[in-house]
Protein backbone atom coordinates (compact mmCIF):
# COMPACT_ATOMS: atom_id res chain seq x y z
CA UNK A 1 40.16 290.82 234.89
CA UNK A 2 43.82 291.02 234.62
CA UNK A 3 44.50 287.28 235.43
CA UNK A 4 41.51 285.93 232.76
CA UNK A 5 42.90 288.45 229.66
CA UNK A 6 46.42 287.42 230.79
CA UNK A 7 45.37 283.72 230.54
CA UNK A 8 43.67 284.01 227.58
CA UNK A 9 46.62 285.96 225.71
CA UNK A 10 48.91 283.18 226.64
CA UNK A 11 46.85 280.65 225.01
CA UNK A 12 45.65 282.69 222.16
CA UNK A 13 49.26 283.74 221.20
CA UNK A 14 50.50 280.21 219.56
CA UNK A 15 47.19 280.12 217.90
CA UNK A 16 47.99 283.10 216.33
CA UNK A 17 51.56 282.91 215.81
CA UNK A 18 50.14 279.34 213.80
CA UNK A 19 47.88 281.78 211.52
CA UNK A 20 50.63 284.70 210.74
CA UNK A 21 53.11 281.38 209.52
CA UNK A 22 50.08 279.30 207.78
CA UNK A 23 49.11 282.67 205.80
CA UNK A 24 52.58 284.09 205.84
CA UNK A 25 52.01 287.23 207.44
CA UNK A 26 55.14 287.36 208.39
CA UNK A 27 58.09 290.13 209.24
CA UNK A 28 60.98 289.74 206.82
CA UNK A 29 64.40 291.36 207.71
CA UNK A 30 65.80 294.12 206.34
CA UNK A 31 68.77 296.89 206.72
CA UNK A 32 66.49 298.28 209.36
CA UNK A 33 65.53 295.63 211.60
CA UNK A 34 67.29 293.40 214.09
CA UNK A 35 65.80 290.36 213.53
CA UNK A 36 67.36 288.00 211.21
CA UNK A 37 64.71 285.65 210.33
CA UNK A 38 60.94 285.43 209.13
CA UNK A 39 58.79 286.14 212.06
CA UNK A 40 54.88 286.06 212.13
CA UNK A 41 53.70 289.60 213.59
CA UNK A 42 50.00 289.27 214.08
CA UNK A 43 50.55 288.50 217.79
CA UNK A 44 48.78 291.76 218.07
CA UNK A 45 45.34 290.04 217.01
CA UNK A 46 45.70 287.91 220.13
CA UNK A 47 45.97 290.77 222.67
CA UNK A 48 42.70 292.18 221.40
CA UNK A 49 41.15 289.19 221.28
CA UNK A 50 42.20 288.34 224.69
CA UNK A 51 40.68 292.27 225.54
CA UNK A 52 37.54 291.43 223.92
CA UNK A 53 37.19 288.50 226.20
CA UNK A 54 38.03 290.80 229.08
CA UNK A 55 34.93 292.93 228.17
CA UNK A 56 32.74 290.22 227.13
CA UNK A 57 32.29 288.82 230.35
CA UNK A 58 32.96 291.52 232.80
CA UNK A 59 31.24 294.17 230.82
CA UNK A 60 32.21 297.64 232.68
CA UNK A 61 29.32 299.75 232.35
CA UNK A 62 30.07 303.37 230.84
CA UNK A 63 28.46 305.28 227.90
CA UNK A 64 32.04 305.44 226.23
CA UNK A 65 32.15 301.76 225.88
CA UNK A 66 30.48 301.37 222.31
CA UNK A 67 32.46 304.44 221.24
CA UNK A 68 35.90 302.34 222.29
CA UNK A 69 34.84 299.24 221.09
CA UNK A 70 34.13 300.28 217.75
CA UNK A 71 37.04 303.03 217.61
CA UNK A 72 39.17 299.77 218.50
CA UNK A 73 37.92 297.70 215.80
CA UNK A 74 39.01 300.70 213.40
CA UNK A 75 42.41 300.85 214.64
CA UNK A 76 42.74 297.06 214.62
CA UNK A 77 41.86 296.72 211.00
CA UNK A 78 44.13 299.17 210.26
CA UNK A 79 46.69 297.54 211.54
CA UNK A 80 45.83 294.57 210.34
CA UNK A 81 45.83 295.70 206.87
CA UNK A 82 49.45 296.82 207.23
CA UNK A 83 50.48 294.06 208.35
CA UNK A 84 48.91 292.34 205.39
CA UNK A 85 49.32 293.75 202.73
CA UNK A 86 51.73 296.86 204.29
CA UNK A 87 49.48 299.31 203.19
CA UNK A 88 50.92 303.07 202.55
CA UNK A 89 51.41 305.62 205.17
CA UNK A 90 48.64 307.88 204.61
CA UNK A 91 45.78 305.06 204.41
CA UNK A 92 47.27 304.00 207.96
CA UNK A 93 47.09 307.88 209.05
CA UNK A 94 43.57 307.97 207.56
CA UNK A 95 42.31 304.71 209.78
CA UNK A 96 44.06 306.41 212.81
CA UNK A 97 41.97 309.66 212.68
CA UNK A 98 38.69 307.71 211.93
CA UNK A 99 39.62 305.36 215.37
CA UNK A 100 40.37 308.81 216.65
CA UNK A 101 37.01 310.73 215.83
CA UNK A 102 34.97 307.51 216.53
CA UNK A 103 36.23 308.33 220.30
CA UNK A 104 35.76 312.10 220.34
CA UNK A 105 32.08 311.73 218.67
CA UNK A 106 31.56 309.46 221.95
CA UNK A 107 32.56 311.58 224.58
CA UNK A 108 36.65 311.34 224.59
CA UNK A 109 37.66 314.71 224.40
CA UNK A 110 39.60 317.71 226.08
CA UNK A 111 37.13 320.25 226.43
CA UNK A 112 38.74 322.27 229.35
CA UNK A 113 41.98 323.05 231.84
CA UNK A 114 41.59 324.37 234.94
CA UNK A 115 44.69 326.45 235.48
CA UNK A 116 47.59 326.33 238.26
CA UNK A 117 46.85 329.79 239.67
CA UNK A 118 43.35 330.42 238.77
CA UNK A 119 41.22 330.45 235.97
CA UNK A 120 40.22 328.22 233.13
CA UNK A 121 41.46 327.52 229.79
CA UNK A 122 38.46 326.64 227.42
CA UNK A 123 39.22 324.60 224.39
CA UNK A 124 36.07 324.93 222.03
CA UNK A 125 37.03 324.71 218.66
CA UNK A 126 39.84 323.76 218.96
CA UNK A 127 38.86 320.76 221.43
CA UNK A 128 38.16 318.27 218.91
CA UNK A 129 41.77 318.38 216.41
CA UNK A 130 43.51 318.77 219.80
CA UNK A 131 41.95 315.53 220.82
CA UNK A 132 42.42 313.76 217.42
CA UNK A 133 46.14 314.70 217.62
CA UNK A 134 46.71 313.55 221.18
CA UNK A 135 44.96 310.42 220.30
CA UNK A 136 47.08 310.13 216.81
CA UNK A 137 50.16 310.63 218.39
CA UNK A 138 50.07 308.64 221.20
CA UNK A 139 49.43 305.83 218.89
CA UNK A 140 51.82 306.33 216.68
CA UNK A 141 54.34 307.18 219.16
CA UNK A 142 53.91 303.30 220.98
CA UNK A 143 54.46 301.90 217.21
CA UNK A 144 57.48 304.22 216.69
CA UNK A 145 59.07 302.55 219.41
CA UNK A 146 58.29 298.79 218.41
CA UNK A 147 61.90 297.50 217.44
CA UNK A 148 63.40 295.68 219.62
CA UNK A 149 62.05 291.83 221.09
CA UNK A 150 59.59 292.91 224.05
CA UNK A 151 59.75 297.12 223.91
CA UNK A 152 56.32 298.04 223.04
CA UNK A 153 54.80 295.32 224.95
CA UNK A 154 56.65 296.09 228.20
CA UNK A 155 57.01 300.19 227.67
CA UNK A 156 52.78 299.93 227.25
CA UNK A 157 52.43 297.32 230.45
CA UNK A 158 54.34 299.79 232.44
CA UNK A 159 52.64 302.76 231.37
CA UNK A 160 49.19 300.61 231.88
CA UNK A 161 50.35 299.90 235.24
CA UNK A 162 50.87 303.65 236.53
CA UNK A 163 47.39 304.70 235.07
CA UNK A 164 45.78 301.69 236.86
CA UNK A 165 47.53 302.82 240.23
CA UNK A 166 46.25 306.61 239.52
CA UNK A 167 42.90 305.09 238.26
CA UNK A 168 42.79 303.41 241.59
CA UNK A 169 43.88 306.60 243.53
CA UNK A 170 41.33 308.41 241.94
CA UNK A 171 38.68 305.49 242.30
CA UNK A 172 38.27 305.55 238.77
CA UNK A 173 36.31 302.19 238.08
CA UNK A 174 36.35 302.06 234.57
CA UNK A 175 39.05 303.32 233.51
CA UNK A 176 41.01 300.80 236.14
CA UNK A 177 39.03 298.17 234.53
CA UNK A 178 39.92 298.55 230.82
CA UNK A 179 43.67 299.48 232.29
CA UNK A 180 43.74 295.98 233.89
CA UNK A 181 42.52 293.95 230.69
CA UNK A 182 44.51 295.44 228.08
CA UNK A 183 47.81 294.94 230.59
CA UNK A 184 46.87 291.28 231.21
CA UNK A 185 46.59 290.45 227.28
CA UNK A 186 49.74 292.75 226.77
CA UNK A 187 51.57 290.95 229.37
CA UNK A 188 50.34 287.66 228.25
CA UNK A 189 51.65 288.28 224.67
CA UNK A 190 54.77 289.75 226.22
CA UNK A 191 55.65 286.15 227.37
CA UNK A 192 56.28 285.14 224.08
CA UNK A 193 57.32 288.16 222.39
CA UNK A 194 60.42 288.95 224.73
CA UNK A 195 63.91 288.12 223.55
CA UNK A 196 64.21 286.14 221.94
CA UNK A 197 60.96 286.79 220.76
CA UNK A 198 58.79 284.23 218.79
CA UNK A 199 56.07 286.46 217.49
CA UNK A 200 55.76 290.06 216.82
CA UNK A 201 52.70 292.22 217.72
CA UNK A 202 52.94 293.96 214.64
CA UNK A 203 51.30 297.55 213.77
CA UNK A 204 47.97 295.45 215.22
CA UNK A 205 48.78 294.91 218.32
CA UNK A 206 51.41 298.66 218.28
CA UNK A 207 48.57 300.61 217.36
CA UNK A 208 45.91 299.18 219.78
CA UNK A 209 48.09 299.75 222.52
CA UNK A 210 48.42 303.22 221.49
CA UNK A 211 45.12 303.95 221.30
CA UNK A 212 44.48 302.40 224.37
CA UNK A 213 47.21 304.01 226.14
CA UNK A 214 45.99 307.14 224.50
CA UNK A 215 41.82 306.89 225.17
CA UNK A 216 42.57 305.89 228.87
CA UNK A 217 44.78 308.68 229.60
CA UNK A 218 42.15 311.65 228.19
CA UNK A 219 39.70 309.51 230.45
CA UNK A 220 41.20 309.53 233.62
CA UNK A 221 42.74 312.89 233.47
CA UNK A 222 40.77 314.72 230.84
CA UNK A 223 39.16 318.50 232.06
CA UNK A 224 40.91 319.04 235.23
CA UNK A 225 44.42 321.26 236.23
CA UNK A 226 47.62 321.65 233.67
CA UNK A 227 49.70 319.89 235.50
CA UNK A 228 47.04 317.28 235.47
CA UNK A 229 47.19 317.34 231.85
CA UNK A 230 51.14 316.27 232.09
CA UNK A 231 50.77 313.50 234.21
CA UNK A 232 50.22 311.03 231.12
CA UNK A 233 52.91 312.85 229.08
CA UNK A 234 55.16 312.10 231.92
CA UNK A 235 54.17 308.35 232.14
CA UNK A 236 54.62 307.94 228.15
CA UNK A 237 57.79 310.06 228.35
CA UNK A 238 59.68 307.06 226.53
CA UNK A 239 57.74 306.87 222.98
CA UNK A 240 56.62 310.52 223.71
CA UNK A 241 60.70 311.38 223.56
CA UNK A 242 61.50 308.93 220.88
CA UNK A 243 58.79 310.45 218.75
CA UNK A 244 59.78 313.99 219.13
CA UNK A 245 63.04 314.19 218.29
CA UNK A 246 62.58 311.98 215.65
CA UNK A 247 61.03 314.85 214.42
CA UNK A 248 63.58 316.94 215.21
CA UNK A 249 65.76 314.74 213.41
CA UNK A 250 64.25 314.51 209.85
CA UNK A 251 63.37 318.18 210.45
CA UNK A 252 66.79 318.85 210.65
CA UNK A 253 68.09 316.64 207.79
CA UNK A 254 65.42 317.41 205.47
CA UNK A 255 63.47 313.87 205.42
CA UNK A 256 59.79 313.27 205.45
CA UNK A 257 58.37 312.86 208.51
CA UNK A 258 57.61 309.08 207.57
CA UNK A 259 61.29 308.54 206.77
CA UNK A 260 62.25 305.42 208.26
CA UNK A 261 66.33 305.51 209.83
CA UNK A 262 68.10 303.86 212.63
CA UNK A 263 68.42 306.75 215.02
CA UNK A 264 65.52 305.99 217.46
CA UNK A 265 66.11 305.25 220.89
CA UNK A 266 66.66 301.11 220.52
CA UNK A 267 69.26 301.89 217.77
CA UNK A 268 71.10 304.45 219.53
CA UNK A 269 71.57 302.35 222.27
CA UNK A 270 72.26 299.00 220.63
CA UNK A 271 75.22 301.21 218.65
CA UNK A 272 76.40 302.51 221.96
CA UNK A 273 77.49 298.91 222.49
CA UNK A 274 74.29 297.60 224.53
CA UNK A 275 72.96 293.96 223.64
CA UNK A 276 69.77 293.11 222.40
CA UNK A 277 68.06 292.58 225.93
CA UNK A 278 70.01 295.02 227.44
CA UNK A 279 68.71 297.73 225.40
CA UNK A 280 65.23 297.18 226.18
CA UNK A 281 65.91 296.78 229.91
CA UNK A 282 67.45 299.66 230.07
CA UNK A 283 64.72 301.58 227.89
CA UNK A 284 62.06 299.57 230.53
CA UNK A 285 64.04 301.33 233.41
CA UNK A 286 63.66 304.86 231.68
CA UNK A 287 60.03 303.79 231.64
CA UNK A 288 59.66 303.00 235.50
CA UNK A 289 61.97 305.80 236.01
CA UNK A 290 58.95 308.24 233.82
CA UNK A 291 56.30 306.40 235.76
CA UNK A 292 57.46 307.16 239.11
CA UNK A 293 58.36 310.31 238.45
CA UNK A 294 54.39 310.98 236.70
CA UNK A 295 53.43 309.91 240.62
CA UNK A 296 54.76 312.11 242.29
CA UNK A 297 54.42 314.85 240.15
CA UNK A 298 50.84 314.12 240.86
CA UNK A 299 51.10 314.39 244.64
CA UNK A 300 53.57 317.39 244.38
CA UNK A 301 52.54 321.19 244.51
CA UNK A 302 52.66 323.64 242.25
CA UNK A 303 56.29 324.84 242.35
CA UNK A 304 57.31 321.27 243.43
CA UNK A 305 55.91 319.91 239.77
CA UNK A 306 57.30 322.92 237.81
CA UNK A 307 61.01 321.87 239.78
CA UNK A 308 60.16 318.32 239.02
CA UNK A 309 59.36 319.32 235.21
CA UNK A 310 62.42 321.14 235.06
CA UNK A 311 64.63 318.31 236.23
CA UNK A 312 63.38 315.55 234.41
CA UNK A 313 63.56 318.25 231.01
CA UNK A 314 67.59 318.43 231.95
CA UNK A 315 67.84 314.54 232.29
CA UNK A 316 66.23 314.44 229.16
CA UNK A 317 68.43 316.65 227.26
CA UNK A 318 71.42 315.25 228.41
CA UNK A 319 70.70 311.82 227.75
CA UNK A 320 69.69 312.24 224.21
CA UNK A 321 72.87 314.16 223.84
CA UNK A 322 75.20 311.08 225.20
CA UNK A 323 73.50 308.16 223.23
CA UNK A 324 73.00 310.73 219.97
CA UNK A 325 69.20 310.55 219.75
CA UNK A 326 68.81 313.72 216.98
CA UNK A 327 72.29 313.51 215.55
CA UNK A 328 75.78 312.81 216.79
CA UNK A 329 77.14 316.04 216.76
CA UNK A 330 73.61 317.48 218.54
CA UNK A 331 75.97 318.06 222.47
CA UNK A 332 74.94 321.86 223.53
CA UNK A 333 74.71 321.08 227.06
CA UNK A 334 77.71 318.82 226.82
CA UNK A 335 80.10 321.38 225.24
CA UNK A 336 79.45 323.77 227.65
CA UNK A 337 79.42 321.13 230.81
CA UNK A 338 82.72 320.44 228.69
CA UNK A 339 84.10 324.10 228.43
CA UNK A 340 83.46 324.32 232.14
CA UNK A 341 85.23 321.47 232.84
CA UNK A 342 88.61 322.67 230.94
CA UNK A 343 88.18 326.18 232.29
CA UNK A 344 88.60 324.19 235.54
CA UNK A 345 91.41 322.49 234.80
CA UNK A 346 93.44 325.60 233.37
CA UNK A 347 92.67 327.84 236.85
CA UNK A 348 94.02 324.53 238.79
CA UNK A 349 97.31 324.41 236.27
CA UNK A 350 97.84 328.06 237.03
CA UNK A 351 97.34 327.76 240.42
């Protein structure tokens, strides 16, 4: 499975990338964006067509599947469309929560917890928006963080990988299955998207991922403990982070939360002096770093996650403090790591 959509996305790509030029759907820089040059970005269109030939043949048998087909052909139009004809926000919100209910009506929703020291938290209601949102922002969260040559690709295959390990753990069929195609056409696109890239995936390729990411994540850990319930959190900690204090930020500055601005986690970076491929292997170590870390918080007990939880939290903190993520006077723990540090220095001067 992973070998035939991998093959397939690496011939399909420069097919593609010959479409997006021939029709000119193409990426043009800006203020915003690295790139300097004209750059098809359908290259999405050939990892779900590479997926499609994934399911065609080996056909994984699950009552969800017409539910994720169809809730995939949603979000792929969608993105499409943007990509197009760069279609407004709120029409690209509105295709996102119709791929969204598409998957709860079939089956992909949170219903239930099961508690870490007895008990269990029932949803109801409030099961379906919770699942919409999850699904929503998941997506949007992997197309948040498509702006640099090879991030979303490589941020989504690592994140694929880790739920195809648990999958596997768990002896999960499908969900290892549909894990294992999307990573071979994301890694077969990936070949020809890192820097210096020669097609982009575009918000088609950004928001399948996403949803993906998203649907296989509610499958394979969906009704079962809280901490459970963090694991995927924990393996999308990159675009979950990026995403939420870019709310933060245009919170705190008074923007829209559509408000484009060069503060996410690439740009940060890149400003902090990094090059271009630097700054997405670095952001691809953060990734492994999540992934791991989403492993063995899944083998740990109790108080051993809620230590883990707390550490990564601090690492967290202080790394979007040093590299500026919500603004560059946002350092709480690093003024008072600071103030410690000269309160040091004065006892050894009087001493």
């Amino acid at each position: 499975m992973l070998l035939l959509c991998f093959i397939a996305s690496v011939l399909l790509t420069p097919l593609v990338k010959k479409i997006s030029i021939k029709f000119n759907i193409t990426d043009k820089p800006n203020y915003r964006k690295v790139h300097t040059d004209l750059m098809p970005r359908l290259g999405g269109l050939a990892i779900y067509i590479s997926f499609l030939i994934g399911l065609m043949l080996f056909r994984p048998n699950d009552p969800n599947m017409i539910y994720l087909v169809i809730g995939s052909l949603v979000i792929i139009a969608t993105g499409m469309l943007d990509d197009i004809y760069d279609i407004s926000p709120k029409w690209k919100l509105l295709g996102q929560v119709v791929a969204a209910s598409i998957a709860v009506s079939g089956g992909f929703d949170l219903e239930f917890i099961n508690l870490p020291f007895g008990g269990q938290l029932e949803f109801g209601y409030l099961s379906v928006p919770l699942t919409i949102l999850w699904i929503v922002g998941i997506t949007n969260a992997i197309n948040l963080i498509d702006g640099l040559d090879g991030l979303a690709a490589g941020v989504s295959s690592i994140a694929l990988i880790t739920i195809s390990f648990m999958a596997f753990l768990q002896g999960d069929i499908f969900v290892l299955a549909i894990a294992l195609m999307v990573l071979g056409s994301a890694l077969g696109f990936l070949i020809y998207n890192f820097y210096p890239a020669k097609i982009f995936m575009g918000d088609t390729g950004a928001l399948f991922l996403g949803y993906m990411i998203a649907l296989l994540s509610l499958l394979g850990f969906k009704n079962i403990t809280f901490f459970s319930l963090i694991i995927p959190v924990i393996i999308l900690g990159v675009p979950i982070s990026d995403t939420f204090f870019a709310i933060i930020r245009r919170l705190i500055q008074k923007k829209p939360l559509t408000a484009p601005d060069q503060f996410h986690l690439h740009h940060r970076l890149m400003s902090s002096g990094f090059s271009h491929r630097q700054a997405v292997l670095v952001i691809y170590g953060i990734a492994v770093m999540f992934s791991l870390a989403a492993v063995i918080f899944s083998m740990a007990t109790v108080w051993g996650s809620l230590l883990l939880l707390v550490v990564l939290s601090i690492i967290i903190e202080i790394f979007v403090e040093v590299v500026g993520l919500v603004s560059k006077d946002y350092k709480p723990i690093l003024r008072i790591m600071e103030g410690r540090q000269a309160q040091r220095i004065q006892r050894r001067k009087r001493a």
